[in-house]
C-alpha atoms as a PDB file:
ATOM      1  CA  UNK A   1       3.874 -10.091   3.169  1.00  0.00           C
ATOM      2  CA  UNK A   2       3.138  -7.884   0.465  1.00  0.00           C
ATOM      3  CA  UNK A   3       1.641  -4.662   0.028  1.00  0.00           C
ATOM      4  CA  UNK A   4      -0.766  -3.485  -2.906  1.00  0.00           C
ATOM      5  CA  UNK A   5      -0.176   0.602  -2.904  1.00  0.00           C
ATOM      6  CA  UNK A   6      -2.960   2.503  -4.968  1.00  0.00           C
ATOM      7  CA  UNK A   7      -2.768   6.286  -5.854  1.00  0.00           C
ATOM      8  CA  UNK A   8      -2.869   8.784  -8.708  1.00  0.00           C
ATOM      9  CA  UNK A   9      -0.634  11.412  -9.640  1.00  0.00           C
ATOM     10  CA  UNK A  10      -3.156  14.187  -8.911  1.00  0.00           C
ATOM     11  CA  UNK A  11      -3.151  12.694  -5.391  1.00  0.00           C
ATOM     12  CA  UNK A  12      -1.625  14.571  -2.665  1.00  0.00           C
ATOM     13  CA  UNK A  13      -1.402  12.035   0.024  1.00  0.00           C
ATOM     14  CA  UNK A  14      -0.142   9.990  -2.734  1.00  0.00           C
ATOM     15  CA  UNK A  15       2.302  12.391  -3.375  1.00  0.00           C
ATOM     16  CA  UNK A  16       3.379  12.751   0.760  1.00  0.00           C
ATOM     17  CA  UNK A  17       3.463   8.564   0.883  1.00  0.00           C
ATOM     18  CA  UNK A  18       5.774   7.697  -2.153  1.00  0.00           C
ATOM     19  CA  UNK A  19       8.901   8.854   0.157  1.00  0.00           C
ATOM     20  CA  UNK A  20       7.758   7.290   3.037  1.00  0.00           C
ATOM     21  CA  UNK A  21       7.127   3.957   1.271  1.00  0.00           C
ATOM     22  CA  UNK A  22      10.708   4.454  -0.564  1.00  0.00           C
ATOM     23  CA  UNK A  23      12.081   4.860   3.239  1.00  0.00           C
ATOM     24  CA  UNK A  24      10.154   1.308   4.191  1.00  0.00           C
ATOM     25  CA  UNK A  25      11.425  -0.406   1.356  1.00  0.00           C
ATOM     26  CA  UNK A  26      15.066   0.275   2.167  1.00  0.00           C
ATOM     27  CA  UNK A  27      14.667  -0.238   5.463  1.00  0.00           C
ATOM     28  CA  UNK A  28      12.458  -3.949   5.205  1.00  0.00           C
ATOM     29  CA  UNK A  29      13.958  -5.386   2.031  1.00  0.00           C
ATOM     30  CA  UNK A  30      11.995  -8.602   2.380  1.00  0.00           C
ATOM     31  CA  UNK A  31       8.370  -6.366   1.927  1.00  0.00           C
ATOM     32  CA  UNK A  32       6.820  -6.790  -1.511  1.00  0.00           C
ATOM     33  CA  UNK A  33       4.994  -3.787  -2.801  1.00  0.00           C
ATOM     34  CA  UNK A  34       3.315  -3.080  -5.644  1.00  0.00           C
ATOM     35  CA  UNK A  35       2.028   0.440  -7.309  1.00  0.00           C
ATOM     36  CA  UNK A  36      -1.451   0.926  -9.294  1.00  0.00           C
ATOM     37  CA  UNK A  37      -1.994   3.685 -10.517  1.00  0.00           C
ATOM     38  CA  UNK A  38      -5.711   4.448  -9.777  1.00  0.00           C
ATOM     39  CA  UNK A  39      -5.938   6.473 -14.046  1.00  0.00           C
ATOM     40  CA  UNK A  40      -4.221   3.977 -15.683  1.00  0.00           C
ATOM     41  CA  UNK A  41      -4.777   0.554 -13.872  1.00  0.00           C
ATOM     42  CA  UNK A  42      -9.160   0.269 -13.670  1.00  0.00           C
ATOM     43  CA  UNK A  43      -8.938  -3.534 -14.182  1.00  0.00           C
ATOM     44  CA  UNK A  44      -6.873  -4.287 -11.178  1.00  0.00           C
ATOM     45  CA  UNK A  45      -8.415  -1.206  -8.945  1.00  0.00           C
ATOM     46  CA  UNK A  46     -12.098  -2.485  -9.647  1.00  0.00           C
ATOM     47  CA  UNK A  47     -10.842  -5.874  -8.874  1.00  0.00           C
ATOM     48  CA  UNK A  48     -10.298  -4.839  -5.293  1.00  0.00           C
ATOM     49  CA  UNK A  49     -13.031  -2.089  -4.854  1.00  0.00           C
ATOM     50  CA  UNK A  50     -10.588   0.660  -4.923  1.00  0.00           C
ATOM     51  CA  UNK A  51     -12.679   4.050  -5.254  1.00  0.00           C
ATOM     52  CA  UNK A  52     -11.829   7.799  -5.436  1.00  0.00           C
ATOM     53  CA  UNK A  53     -10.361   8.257  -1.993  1.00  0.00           C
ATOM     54  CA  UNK A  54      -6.610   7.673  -2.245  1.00  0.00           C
ATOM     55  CA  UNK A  55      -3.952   6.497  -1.294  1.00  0.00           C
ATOM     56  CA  UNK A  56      -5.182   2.627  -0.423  1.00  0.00           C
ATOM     57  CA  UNK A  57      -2.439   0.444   0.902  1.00  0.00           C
ATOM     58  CA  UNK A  58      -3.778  -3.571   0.724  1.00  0.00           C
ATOM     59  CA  UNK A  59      -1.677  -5.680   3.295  1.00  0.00           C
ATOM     60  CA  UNK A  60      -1.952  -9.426   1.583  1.00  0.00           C
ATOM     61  CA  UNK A  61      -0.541 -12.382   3.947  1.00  0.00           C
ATOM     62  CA  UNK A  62       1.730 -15.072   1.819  1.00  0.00           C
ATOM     63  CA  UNK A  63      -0.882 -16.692  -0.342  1.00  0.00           C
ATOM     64  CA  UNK A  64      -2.480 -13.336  -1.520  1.00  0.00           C
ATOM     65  CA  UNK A  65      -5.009 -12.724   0.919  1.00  0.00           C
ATOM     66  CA  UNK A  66      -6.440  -9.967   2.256  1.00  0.00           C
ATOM     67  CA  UNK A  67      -5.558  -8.989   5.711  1.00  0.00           C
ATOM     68  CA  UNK A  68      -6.742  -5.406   5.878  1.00  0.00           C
ATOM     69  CA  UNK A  69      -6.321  -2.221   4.253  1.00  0.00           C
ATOM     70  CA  UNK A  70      -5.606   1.293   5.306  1.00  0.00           C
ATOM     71  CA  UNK A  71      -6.399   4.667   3.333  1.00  0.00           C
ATOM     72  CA  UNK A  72      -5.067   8.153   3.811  1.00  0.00           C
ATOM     73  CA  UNK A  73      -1.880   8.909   4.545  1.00  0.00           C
ATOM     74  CA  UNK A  74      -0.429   7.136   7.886  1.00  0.00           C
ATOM     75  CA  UNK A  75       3.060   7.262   9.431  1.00  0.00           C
ATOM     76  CA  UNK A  76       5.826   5.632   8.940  1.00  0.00           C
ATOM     77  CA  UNK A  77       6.265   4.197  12.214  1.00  0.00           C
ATOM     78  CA  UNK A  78       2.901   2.881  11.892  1.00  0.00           C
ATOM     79  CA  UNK A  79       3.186   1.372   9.398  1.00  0.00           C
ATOM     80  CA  UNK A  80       6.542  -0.263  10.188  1.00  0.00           C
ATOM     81  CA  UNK A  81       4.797  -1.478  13.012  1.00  0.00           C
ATOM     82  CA  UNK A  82       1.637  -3.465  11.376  1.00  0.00           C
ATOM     83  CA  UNK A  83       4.337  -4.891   8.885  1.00  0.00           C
ATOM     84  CA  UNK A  84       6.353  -5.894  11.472  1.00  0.00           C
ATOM     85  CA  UNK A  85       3.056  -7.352  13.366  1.00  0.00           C
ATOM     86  CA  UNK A  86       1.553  -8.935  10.354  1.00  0.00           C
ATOM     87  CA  UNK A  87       5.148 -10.789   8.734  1.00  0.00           C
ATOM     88  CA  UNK A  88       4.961 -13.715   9.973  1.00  0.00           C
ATOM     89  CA  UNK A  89       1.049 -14.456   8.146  1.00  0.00           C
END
């Protein structure tokens, strides 16, 4: 599984998610994320219809497709649970 993350640094839930997703990463080393910064990366965010509401977290199954997306900021729990749900696709 990986995980496309999209913010800004103006963004506050951006801001509030970076720690949580540092926390995730220690704690699932086998995750694959990636950062795009929403200023600086326009090729890659209009590629996957990323707009002004931030922070967008992409959940891709092993060949790189799409299985949903979340915005906003969401919990850490949650979120270890839909990765946990969703590793096996």
């Amino acid at each position: 599984m990986k995980i496309l993350k999209f913010g800004a640094v103006w963004c506050s839930g951006c801001l509030v998610m970076k720690p949580r997703f540092i926390e995730i990463e220690k704690q699932i080393p086998w995750l694959e994320t990636v950062y795009y910064d929403y200023d600086q990366d326009k090729e890659i965010c209009n590629k996957w219809q990323i707009n002004k509401i931030l922070p967008v977290f992409i959940f891709l199954d092993r060949d790189n497709n799409e299985l949903f997306r979340l915005s906003g900021e969401q919990s850490k729990k949650k979120l270890i649970s839909l990765i946990e749900k969703n590793k096996d696709k």
